[in-house]
N, C-alpha and C. Protein backbone atom coordinates (compact mmCIF):
# COMPACT_ATOMS: atom_id res chain seq x y z
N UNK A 1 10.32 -22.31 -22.08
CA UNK A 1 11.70 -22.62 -22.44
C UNK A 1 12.19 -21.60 -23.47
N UNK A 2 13.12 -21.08 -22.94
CA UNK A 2 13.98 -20.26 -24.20
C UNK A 2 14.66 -20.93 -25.20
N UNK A 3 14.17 -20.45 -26.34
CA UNK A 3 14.42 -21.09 -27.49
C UNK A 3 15.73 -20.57 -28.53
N UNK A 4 15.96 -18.84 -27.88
CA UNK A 4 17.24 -18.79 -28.69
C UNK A 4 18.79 -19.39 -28.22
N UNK A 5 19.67 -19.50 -29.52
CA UNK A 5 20.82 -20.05 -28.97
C UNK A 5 21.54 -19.03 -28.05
N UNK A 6 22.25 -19.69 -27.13
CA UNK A 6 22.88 -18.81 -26.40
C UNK A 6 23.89 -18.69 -26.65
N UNK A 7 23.80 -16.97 -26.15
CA UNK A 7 25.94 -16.86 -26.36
C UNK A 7 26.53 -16.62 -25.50
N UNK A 8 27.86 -16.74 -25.72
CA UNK A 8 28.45 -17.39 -24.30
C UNK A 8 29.98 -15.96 -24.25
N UNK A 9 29.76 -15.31 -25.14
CA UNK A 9 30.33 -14.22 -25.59
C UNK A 9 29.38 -12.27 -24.86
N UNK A 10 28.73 -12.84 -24.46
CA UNK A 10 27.76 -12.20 -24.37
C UNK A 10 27.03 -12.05 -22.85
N UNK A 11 27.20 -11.16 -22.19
CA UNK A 11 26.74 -11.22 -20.48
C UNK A 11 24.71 -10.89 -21.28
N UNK A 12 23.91 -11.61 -19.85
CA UNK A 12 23.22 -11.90 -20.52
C UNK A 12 22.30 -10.54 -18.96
N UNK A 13 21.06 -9.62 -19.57
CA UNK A 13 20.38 -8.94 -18.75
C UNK A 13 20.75 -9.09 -16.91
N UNK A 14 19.92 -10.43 -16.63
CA UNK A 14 20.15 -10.40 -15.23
C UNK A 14 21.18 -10.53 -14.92
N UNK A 15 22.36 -11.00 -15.41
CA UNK A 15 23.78 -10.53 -14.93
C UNK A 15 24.22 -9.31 -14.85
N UNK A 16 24.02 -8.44 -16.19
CA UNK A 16 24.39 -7.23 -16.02
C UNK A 16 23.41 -6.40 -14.75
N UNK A 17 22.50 -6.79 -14.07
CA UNK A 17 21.61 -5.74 -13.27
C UNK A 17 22.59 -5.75 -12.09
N UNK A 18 22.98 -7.50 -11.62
CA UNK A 18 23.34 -7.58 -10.56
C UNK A 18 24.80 -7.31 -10.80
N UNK A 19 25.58 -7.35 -11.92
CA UNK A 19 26.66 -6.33 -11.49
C UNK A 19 26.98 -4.67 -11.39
N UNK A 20 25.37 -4.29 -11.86
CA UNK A 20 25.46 -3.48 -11.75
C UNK A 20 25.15 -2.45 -10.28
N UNK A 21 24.29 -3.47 -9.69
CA UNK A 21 24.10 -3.21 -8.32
C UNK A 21 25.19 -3.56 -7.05
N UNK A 22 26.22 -3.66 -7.69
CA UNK A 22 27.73 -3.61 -7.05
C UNK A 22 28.41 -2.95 -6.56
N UNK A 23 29.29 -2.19 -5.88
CA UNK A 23 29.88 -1.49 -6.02
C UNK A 23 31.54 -1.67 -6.06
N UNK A 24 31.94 -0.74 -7.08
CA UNK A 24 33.09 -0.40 -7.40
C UNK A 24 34.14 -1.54 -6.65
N UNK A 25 34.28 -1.54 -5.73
CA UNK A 25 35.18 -2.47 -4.61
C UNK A 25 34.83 -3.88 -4.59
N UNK A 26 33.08 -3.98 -5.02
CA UNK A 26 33.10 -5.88 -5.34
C UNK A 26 33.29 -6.02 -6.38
N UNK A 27 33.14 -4.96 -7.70
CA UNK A 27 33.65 -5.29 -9.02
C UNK A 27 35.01 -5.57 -9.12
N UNK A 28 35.55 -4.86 -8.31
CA UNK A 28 36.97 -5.18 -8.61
C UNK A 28 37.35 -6.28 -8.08
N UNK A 29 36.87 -6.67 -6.58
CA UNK A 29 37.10 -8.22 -5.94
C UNK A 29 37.33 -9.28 -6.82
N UNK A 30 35.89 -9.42 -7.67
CA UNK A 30 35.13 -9.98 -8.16
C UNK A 30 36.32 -10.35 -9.63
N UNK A 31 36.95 -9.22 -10.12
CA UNK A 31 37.61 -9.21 -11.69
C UNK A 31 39.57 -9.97 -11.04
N UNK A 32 39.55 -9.47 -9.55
CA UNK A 32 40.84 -9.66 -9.05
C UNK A 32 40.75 -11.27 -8.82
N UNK A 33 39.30 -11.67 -8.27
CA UNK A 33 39.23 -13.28 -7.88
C UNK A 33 39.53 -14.45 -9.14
N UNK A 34 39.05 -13.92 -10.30
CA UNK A 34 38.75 -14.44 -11.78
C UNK A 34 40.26 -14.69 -11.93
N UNK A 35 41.12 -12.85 -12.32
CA UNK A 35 42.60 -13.23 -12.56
C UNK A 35 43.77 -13.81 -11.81
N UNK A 36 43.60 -14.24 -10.48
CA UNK A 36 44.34 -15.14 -9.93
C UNK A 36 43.77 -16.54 -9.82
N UNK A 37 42.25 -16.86 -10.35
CA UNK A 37 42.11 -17.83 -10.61
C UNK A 37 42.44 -18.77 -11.81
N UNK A 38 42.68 -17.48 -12.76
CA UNK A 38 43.42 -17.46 -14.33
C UNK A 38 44.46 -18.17 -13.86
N UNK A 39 45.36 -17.64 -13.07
CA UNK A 39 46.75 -17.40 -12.91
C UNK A 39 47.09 -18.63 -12.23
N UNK A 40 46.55 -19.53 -11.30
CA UNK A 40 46.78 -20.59 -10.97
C UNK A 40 46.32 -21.23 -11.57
N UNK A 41 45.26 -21.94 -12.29
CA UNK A 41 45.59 -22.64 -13.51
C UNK A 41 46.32 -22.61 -14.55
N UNK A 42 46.45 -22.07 -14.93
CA UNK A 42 47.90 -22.08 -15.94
C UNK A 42 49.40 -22.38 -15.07
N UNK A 43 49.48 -22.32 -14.01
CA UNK A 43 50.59 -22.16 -13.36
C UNK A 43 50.46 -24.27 -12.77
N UNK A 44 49.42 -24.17 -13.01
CA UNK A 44 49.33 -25.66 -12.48
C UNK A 44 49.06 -26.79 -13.56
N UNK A 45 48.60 -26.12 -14.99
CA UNK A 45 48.68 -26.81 -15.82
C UNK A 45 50.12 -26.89 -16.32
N UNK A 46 50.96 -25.90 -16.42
CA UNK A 46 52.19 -25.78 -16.95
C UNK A 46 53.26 -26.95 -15.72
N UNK A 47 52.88 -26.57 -14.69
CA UNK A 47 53.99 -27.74 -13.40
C UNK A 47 53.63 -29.01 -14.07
N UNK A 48 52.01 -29.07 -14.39
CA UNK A 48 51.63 -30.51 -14.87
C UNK A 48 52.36 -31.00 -15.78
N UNK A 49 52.82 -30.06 -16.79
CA UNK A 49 53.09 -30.45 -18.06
C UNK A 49 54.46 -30.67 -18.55
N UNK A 50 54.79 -29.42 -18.12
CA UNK A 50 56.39 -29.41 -17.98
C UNK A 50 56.98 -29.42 -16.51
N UNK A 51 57.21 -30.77 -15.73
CA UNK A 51 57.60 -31.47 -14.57
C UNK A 51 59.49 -30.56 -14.29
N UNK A 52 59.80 -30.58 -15.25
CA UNK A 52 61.57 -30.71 -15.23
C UNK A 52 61.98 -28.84 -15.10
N UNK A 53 60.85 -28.16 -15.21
CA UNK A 53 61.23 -26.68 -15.63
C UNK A 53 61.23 -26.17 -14.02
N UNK A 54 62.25 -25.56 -13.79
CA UNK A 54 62.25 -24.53 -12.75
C UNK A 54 61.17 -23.23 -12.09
N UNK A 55 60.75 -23.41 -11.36
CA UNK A 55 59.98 -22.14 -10.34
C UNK A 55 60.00 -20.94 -11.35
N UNK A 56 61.21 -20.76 -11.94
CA UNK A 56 61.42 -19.20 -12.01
C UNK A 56 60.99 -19.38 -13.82
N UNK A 57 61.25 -20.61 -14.38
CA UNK A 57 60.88 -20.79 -16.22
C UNK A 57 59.07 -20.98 -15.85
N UNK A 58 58.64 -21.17 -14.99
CA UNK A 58 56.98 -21.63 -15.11
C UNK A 58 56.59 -20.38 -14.69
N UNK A 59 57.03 -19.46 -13.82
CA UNK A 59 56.28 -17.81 -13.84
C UNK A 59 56.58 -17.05 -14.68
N UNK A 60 57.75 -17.21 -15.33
CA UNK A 60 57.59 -16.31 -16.68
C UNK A 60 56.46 -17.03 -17.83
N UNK A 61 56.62 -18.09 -17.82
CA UNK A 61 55.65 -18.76 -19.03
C UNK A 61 54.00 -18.33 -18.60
N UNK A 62 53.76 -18.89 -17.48
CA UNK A 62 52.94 -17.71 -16.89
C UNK A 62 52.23 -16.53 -17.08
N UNK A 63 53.54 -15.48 -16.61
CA UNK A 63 53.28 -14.01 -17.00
C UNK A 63 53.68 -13.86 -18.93
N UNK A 64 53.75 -14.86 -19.39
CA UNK A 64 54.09 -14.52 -20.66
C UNK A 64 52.91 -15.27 -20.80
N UNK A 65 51.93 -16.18 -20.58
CA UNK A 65 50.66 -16.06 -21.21
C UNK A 65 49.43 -15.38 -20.56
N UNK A 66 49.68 -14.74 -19.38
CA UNK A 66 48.37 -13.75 -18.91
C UNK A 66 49.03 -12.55 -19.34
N UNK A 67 49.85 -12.48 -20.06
CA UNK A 67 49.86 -11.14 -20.85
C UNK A 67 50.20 -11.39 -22.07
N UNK A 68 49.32 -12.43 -22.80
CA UNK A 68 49.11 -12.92 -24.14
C UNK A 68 50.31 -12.86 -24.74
N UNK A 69 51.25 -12.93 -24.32
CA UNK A 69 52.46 -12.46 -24.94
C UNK A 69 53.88 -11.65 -24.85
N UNK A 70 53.08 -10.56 -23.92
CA UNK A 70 53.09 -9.07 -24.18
C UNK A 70 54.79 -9.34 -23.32
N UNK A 71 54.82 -10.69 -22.47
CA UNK A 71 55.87 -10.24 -21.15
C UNK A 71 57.32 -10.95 -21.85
């Protein structure tokens, strides 16, 4: 049993081998699958939350939090 704490901040050896035995085109799959999985949760927590807001106020809120701000 491994006894140190784990971090969760932190990719851990056998992850990094097997992404490293990837190539270029599943890394990117792989980073593209994550951010539209981002992207519909938030898009489905926000419909959840705020019921009354329009299509077009829930994709900016959206793109204004997968771009921390930035949109």
């Amino acid at each position: 049993m491994d006894t140190k704490p784990r971090r969760f901040d932190m990719m851990d050896d056998c992850m990094i081998e097997v992404l490293r035995a990837k190539s270029s085109e599943e890394r990117l799959a792989i980073a593209n699958g994550m951010w539209r999985f981002a992207r519909n949760m938030i898009e489905a927590t926000l419909r959840s939350d705020y019921p009354d807001r329009s299509d077009v106020q829930i994709e900016r809120e959206t793109a204004r939090r997968m771009s921390h701000g930035a949109a």
